[in-house]
N, C-alpha and C. Protein backbone atom coordinates (compact mmCIF):
# COMPACT_ATOMS: atom_id res chain seq x y z
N UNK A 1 -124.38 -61.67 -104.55
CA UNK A 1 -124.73 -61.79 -105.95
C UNK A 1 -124.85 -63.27 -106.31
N UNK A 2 -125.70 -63.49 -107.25
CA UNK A 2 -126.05 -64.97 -107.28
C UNK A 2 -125.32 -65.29 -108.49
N UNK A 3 -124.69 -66.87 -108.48
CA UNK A 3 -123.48 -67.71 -108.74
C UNK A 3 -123.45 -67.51 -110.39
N UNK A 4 -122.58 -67.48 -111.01
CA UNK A 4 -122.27 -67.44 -112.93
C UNK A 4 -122.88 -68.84 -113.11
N UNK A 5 -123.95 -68.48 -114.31
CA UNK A 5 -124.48 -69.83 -115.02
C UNK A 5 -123.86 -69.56 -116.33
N UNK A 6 -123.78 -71.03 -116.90
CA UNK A 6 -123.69 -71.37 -118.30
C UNK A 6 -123.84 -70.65 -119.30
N UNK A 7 -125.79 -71.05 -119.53
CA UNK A 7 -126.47 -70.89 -120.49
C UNK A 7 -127.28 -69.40 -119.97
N UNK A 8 -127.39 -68.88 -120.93
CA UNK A 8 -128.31 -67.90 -121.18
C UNK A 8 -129.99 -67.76 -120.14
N UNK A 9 -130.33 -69.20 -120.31
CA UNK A 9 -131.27 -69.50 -119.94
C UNK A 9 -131.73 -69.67 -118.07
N UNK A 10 -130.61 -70.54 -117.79
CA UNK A 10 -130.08 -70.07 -116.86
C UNK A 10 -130.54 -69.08 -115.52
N UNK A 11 -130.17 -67.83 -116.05
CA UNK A 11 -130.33 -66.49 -116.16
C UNK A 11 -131.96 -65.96 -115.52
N UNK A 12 -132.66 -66.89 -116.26
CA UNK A 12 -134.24 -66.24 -116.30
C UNK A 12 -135.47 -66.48 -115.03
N UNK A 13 -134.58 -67.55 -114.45
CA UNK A 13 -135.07 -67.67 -112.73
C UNK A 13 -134.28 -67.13 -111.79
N UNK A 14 -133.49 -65.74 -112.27
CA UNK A 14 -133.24 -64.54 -111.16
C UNK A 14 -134.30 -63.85 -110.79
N UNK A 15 -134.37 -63.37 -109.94
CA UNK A 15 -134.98 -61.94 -109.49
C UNK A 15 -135.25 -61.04 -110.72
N UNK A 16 -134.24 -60.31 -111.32
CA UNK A 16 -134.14 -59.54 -112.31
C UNK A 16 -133.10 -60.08 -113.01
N UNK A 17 -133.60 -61.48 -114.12
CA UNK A 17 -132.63 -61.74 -115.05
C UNK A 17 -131.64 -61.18 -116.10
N UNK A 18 -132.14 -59.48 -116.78
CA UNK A 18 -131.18 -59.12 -117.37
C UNK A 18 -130.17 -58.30 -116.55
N UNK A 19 -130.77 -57.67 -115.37
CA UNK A 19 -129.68 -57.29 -114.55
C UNK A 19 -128.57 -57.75 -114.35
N UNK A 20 -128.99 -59.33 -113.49
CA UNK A 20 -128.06 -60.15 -113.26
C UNK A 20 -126.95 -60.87 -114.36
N UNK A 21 -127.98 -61.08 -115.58
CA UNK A 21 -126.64 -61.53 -116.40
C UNK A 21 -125.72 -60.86 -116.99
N UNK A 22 -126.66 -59.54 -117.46
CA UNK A 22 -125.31 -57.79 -117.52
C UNK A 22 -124.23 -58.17 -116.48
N UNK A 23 -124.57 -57.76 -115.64
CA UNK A 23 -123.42 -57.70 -114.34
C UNK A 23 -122.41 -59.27 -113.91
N UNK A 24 -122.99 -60.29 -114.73
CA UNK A 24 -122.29 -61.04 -115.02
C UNK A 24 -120.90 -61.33 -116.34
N UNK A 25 -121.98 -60.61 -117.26
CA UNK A 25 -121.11 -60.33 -118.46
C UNK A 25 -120.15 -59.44 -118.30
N UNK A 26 -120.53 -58.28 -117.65
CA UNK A 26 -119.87 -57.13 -117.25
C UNK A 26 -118.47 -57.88 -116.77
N UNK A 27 -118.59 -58.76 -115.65
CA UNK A 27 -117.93 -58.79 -114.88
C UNK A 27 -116.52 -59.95 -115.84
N UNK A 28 -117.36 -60.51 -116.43
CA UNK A 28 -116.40 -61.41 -117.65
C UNK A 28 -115.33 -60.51 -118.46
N UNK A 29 -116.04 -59.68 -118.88
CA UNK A 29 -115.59 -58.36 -119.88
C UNK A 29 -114.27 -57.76 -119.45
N UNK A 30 -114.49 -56.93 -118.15
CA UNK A 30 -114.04 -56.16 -117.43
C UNK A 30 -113.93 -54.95 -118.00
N UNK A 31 -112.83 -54.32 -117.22
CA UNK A 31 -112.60 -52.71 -118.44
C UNK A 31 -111.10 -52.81 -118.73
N UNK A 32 -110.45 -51.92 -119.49
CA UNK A 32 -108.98 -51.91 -119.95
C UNK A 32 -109.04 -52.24 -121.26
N UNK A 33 -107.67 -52.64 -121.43
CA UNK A 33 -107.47 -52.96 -122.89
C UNK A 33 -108.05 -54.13 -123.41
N UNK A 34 -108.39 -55.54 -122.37
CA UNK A 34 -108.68 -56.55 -122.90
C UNK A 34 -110.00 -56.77 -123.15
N UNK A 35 -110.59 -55.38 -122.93
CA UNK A 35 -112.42 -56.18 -123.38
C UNK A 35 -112.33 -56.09 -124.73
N UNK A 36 -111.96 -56.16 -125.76
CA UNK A 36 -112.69 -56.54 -127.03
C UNK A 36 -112.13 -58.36 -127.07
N UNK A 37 -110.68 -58.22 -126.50
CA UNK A 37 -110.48 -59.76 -126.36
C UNK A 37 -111.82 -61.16 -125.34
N UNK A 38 -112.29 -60.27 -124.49
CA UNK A 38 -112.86 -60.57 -124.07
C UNK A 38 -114.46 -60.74 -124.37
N UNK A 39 -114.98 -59.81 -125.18
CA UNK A 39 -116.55 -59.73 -125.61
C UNK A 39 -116.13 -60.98 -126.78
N UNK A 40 -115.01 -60.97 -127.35
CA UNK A 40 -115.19 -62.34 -128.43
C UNK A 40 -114.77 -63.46 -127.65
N UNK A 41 -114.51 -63.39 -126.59
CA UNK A 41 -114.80 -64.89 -126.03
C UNK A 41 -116.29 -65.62 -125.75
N UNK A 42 -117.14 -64.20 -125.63
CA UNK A 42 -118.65 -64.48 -125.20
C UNK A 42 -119.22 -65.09 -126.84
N UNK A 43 -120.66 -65.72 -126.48
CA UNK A 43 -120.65 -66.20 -127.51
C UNK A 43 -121.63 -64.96 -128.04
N UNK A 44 -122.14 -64.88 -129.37
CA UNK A 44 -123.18 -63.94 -129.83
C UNK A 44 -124.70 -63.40 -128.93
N UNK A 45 -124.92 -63.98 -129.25
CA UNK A 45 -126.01 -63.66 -128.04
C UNK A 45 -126.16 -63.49 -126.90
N UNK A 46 -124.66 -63.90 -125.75
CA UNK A 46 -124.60 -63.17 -124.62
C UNK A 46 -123.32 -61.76 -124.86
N UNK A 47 -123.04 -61.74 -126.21
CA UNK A 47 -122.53 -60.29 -126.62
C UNK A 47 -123.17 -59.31 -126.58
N UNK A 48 -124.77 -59.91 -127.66
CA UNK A 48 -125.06 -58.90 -127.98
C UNK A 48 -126.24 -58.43 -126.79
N UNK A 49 -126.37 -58.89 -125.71
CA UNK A 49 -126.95 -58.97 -124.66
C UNK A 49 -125.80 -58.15 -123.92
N UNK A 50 -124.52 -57.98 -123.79
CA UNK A 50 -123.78 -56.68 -123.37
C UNK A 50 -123.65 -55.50 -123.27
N UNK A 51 -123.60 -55.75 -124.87
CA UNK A 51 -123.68 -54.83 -125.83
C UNK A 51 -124.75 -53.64 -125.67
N UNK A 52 -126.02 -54.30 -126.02
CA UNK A 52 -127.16 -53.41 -125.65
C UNK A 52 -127.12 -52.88 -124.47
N UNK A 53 -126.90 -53.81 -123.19
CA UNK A 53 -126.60 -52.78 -121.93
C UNK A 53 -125.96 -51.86 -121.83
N UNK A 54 -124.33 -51.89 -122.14
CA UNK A 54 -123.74 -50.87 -122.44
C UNK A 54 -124.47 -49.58 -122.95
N UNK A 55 -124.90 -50.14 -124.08
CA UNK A 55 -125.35 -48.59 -125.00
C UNK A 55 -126.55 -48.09 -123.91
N UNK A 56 -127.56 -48.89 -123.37
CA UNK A 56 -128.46 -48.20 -122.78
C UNK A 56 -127.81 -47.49 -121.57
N UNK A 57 -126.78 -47.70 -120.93
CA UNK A 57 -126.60 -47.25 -119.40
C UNK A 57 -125.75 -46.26 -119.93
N UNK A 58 -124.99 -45.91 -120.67
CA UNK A 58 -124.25 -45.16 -121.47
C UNK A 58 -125.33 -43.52 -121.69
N UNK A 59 -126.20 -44.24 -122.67
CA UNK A 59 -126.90 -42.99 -123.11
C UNK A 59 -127.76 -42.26 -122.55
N UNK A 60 -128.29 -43.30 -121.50
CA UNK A 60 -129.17 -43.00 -120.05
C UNK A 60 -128.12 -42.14 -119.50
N UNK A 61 -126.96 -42.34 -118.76
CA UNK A 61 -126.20 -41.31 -117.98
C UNK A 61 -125.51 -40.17 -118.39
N UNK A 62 -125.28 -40.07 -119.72
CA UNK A 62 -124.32 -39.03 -120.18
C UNK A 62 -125.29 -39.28 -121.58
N UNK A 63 -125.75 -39.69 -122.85
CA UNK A 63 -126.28 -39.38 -123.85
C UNK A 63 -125.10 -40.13 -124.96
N UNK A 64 -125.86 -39.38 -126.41
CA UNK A 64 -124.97 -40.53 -127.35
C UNK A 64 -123.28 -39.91 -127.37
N UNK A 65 -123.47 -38.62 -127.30
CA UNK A 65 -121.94 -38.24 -126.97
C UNK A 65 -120.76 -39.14 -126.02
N UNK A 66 -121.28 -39.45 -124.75
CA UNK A 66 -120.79 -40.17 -124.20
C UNK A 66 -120.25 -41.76 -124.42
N UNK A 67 -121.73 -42.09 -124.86
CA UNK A 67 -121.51 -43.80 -125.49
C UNK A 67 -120.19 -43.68 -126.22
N UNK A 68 -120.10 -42.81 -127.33
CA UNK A 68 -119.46 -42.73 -128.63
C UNK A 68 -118.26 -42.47 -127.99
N UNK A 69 -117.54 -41.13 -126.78
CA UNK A 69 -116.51 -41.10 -126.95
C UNK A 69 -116.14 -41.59 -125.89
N UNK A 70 -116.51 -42.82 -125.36
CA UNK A 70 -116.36 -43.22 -124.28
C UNK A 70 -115.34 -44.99 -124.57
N UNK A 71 -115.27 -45.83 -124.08
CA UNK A 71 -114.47 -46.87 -124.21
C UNK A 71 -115.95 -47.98 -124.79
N UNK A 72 -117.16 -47.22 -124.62
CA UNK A 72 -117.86 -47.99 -125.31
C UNK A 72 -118.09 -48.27 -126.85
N UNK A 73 -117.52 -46.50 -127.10
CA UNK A 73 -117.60 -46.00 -128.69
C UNK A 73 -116.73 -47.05 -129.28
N UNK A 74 -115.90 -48.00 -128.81
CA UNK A 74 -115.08 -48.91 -129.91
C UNK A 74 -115.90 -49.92 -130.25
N UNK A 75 -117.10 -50.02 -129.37
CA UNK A 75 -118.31 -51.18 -130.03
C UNK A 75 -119.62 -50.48 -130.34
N UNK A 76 -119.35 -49.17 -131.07
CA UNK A 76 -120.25 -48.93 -131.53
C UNK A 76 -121.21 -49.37 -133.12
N UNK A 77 -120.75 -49.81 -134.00
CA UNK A 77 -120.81 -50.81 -134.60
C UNK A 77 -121.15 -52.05 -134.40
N UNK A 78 -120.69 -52.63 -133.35
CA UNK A 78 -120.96 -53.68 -132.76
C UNK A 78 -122.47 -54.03 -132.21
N UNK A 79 -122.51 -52.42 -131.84
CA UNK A 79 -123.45 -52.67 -130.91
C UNK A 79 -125.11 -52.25 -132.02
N UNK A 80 -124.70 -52.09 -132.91
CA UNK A 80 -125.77 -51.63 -134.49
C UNK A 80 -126.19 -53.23 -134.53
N UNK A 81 -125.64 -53.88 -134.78
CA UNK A 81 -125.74 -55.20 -134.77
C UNK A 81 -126.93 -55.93 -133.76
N UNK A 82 -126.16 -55.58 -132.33
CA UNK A 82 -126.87 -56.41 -131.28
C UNK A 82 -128.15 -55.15 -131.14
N UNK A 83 -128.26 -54.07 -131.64
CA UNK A 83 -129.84 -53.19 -131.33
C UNK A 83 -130.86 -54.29 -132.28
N UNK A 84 -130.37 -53.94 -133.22
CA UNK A 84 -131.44 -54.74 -134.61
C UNK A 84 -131.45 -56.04 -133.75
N UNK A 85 -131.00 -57.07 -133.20
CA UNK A 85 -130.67 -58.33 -133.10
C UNK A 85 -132.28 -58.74 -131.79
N UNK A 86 -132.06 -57.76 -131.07
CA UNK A 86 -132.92 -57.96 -129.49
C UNK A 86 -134.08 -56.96 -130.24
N UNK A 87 -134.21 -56.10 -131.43
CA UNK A 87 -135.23 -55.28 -131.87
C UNK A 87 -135.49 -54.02 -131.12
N UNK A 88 -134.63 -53.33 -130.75
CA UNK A 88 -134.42 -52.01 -130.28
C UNK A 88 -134.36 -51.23 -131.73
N UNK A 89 -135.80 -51.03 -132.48
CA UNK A 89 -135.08 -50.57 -133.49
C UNK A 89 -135.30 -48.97 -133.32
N UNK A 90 -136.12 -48.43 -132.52
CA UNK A 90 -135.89 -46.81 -132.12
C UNK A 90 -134.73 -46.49 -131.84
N UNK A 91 -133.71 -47.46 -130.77
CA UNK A 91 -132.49 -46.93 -130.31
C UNK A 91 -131.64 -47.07 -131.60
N UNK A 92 -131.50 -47.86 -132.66
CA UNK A 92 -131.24 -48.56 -133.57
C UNK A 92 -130.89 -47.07 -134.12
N UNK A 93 -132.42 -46.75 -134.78
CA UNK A 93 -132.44 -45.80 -136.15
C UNK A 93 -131.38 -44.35 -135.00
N UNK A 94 -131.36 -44.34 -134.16
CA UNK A 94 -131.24 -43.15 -133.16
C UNK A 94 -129.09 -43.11 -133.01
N UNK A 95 -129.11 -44.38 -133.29
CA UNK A 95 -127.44 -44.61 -133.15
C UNK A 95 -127.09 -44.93 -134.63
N UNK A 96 -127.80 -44.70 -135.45
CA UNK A 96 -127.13 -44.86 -137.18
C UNK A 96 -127.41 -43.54 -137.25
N UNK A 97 -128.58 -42.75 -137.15
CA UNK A 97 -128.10 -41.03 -137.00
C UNK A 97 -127.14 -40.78 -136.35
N UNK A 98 -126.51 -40.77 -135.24
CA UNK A 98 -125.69 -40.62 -134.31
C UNK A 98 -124.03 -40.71 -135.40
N UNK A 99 -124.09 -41.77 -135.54
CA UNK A 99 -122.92 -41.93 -136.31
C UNK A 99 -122.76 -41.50 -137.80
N UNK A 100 -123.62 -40.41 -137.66
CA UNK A 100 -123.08 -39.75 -139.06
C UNK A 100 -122.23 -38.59 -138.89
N UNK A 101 -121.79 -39.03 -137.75
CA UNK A 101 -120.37 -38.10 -137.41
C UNK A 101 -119.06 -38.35 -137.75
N UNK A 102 -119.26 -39.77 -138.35
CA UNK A 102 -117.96 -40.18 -138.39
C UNK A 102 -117.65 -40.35 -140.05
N UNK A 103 -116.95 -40.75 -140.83
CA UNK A 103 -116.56 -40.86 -142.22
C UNK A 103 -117.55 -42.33 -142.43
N UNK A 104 -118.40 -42.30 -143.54
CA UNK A 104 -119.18 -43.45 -143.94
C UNK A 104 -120.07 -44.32 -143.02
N UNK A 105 -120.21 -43.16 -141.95
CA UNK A 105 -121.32 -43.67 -140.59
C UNK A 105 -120.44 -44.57 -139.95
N UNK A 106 -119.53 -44.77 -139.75
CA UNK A 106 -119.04 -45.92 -138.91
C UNK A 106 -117.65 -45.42 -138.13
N UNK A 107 -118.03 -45.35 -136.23
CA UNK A 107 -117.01 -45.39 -135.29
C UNK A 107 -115.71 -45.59 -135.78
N UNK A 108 -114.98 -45.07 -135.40
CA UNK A 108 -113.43 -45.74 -135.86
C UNK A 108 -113.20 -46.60 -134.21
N UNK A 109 -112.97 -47.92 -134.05
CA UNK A 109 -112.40 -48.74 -132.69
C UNK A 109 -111.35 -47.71 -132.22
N UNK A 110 -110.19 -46.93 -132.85
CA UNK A 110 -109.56 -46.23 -132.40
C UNK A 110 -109.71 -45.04 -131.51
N UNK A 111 -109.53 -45.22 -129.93
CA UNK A 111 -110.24 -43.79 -129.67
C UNK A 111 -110.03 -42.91 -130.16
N UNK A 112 -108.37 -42.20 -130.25
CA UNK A 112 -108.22 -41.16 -130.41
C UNK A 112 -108.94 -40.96 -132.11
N UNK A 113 -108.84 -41.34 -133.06
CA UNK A 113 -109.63 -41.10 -134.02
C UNK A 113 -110.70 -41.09 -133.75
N UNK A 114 -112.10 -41.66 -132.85
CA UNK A 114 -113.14 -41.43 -133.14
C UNK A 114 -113.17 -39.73 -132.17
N UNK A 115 -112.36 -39.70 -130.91
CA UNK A 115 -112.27 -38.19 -130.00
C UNK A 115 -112.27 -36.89 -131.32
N UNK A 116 -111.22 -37.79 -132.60
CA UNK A 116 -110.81 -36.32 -133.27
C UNK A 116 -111.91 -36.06 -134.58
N UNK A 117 -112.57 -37.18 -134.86
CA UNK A 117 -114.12 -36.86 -135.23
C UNK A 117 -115.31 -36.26 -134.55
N UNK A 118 -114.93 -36.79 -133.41
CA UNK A 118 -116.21 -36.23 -132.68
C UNK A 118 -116.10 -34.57 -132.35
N UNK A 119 -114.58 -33.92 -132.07
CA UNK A 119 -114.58 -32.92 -131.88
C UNK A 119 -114.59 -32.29 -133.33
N UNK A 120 -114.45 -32.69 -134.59
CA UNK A 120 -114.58 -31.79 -135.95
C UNK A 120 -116.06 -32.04 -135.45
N UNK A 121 -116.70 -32.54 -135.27
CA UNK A 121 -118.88 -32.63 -135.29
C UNK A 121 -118.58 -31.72 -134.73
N UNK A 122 -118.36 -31.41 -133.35
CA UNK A 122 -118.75 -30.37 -132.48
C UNK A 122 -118.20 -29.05 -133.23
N UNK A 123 -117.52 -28.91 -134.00
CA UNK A 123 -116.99 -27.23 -134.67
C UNK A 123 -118.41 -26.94 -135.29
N UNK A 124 -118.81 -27.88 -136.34
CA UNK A 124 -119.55 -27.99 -136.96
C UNK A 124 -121.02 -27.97 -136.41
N UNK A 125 -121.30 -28.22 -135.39
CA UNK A 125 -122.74 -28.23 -134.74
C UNK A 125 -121.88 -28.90 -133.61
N UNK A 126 -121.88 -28.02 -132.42
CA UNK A 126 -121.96 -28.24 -130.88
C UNK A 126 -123.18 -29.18 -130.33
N UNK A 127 -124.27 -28.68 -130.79
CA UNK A 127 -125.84 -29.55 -130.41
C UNK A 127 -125.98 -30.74 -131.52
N UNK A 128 -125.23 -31.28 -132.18
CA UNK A 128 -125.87 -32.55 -132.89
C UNK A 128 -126.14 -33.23 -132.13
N UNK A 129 -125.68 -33.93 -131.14
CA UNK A 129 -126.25 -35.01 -130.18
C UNK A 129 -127.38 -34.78 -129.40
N UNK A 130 -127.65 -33.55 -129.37
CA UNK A 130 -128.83 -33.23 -128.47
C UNK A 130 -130.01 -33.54 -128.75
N UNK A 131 -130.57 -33.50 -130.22
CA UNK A 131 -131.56 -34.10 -131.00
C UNK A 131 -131.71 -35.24 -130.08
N UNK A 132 -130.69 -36.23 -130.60
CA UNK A 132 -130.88 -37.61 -129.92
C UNK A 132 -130.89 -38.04 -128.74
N UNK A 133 -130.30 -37.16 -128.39
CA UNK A 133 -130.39 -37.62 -126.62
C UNK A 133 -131.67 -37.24 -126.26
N UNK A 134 -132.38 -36.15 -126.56
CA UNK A 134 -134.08 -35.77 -126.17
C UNK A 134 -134.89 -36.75 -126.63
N UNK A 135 -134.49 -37.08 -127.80
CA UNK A 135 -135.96 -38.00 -128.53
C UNK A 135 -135.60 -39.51 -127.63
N UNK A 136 -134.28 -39.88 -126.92
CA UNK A 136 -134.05 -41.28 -126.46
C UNK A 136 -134.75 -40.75 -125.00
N UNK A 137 -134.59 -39.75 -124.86
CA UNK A 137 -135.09 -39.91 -123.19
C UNK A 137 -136.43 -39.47 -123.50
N UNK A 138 -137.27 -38.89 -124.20
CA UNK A 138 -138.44 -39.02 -124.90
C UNK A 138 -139.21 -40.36 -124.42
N UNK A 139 -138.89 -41.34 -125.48
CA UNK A 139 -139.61 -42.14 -125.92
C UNK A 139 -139.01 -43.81 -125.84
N UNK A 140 -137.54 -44.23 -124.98
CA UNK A 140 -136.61 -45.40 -124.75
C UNK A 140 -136.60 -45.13 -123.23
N UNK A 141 -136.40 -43.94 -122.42
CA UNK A 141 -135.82 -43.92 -121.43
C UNK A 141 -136.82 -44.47 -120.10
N UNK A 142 -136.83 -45.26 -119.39
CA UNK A 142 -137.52 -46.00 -118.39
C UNK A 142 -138.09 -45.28 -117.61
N UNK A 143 -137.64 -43.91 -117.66
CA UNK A 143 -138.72 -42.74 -116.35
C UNK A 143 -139.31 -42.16 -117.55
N UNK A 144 -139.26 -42.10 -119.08
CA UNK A 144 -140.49 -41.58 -119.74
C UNK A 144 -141.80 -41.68 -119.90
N UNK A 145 -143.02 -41.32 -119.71
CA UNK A 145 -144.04 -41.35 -119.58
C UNK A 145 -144.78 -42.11 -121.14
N UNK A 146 -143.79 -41.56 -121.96
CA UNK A 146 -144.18 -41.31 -123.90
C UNK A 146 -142.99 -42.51 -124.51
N UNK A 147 -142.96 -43.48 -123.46
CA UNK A 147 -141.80 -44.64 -123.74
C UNK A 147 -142.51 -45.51 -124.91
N UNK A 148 -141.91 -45.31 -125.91
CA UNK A 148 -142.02 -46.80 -126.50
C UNK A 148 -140.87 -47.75 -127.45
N UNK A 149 -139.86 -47.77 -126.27
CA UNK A 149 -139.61 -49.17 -126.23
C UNK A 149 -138.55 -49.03 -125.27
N UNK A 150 -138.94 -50.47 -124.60
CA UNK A 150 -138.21 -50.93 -123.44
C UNK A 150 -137.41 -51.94 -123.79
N UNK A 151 -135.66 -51.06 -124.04
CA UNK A 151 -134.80 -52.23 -123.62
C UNK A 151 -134.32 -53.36 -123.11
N UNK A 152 -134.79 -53.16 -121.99
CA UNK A 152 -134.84 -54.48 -120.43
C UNK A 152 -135.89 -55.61 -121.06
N UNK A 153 -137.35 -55.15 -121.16
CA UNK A 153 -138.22 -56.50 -121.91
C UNK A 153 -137.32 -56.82 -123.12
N UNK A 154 -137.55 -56.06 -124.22
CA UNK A 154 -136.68 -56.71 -125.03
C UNK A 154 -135.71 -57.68 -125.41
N UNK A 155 -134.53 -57.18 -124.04
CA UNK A 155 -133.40 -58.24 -123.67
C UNK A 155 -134.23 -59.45 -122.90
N UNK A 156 -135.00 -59.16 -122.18
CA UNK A 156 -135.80 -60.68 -121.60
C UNK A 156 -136.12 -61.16 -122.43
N UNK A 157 -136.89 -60.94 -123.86
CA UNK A 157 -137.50 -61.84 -124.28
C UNK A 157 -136.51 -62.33 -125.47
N UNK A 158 -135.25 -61.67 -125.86
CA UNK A 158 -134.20 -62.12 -126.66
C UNK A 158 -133.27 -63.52 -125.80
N UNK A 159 -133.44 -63.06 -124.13
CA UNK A 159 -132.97 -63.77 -123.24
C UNK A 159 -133.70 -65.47 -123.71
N UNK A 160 -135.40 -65.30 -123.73
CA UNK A 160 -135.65 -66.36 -123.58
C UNK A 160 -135.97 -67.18 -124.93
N UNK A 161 -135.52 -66.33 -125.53
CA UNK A 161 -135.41 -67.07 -127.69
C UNK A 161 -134.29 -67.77 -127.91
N UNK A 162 -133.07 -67.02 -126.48
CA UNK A 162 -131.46 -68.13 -126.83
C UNK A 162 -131.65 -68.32 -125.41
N UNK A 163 -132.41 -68.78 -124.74
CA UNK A 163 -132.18 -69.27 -123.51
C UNK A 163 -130.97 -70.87 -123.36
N UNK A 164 -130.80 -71.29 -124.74
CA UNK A 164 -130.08 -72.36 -124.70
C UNK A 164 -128.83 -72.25 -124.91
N UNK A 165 -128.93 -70.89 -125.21
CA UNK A 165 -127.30 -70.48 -125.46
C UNK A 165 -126.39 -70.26 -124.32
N UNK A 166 -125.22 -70.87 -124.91
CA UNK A 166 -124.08 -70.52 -123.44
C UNK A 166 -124.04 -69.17 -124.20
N UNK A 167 -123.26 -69.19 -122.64
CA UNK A 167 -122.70 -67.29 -122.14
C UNK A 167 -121.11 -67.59 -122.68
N UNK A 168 -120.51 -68.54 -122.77
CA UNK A 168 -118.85 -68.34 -123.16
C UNK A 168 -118.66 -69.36 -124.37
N UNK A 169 -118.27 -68.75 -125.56
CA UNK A 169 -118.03 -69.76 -126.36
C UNK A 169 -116.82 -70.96 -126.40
């Protein structure tokens, strides 16, 4: 794997620059208790360059159910932020529906509170997420035919608007 750079910019004479700097960030992040300590060490723009990965590899493998009750769901909010930010706004409008599962549209960081929302949704409609997960693999998902919009460009070209930005604040 090729060496941790700085800046953002950096980044963009890899092979596959958002790959590589995900899996860099990733690797900053880690998993456990300390990634939220950790995503605020990154600076904004290699957050919200996380961020978006997360949600895409999330909803790609398991759907928005998963994102949400997963250890990602505590940056789900977060990650409303970094969609609008890189202009994912299909995935955008697709995860502010999503979260009208919760009290006033917004994740609780707490898992077990957002687990015990998510299971009152499911009493209430078992299939709410399904909507969204069809229309994302529809029209976001990278093997769709009827794609329109690609995450990965997106993050490249958000990559090369803060290419001057460091990766650690």
């Amino acid at each position: 794997m090729p060496e941790a750079h700085a800046t953002i910019g950096e980044y963009l004479a890899e092979h596959e620059p958002v790959l590589v700097l995900w899996h860099h960030l990733d690797g900053l992040v880690g998993h456990g208790e300390s990634r939220r300590a950790a995503i605020e060490t990154l600076t904004e723009p290699a957050a919200f360059v996380y961020l978006a990965g997360v949600f895409e590899g999330e909803v790609v493998k398991g759907g928005f159910r998963q994102f949400l009750s997963g250890p990602s769901g505590e940056f789900a909010n977060a990650t409303l932020r970094a969609l609008r930010e890189i202009g994912a706004h299909a995935s955008l409008e697709l995860l502010e529906k999503a979260l009208a599962v919760f009290p006033e549209g917004v994740a609780p960081a707490d898992w077990g509170a957002r687990l015990a929302d998510l299971a009152q949704s499911d009493e209430g409609d078992p299939r709410f997420f399904e909507a969204f997960d069809d229309i994302y693999n529809r029209y976001v998902d990278a093997q769709s035919p009827d794609r329109v919009e690609n995450i990965n460009a997106l993050l490249l070209d958000y990559m090369k608007e803060h290419a001057g930005d460091r990766i650690v604040a």
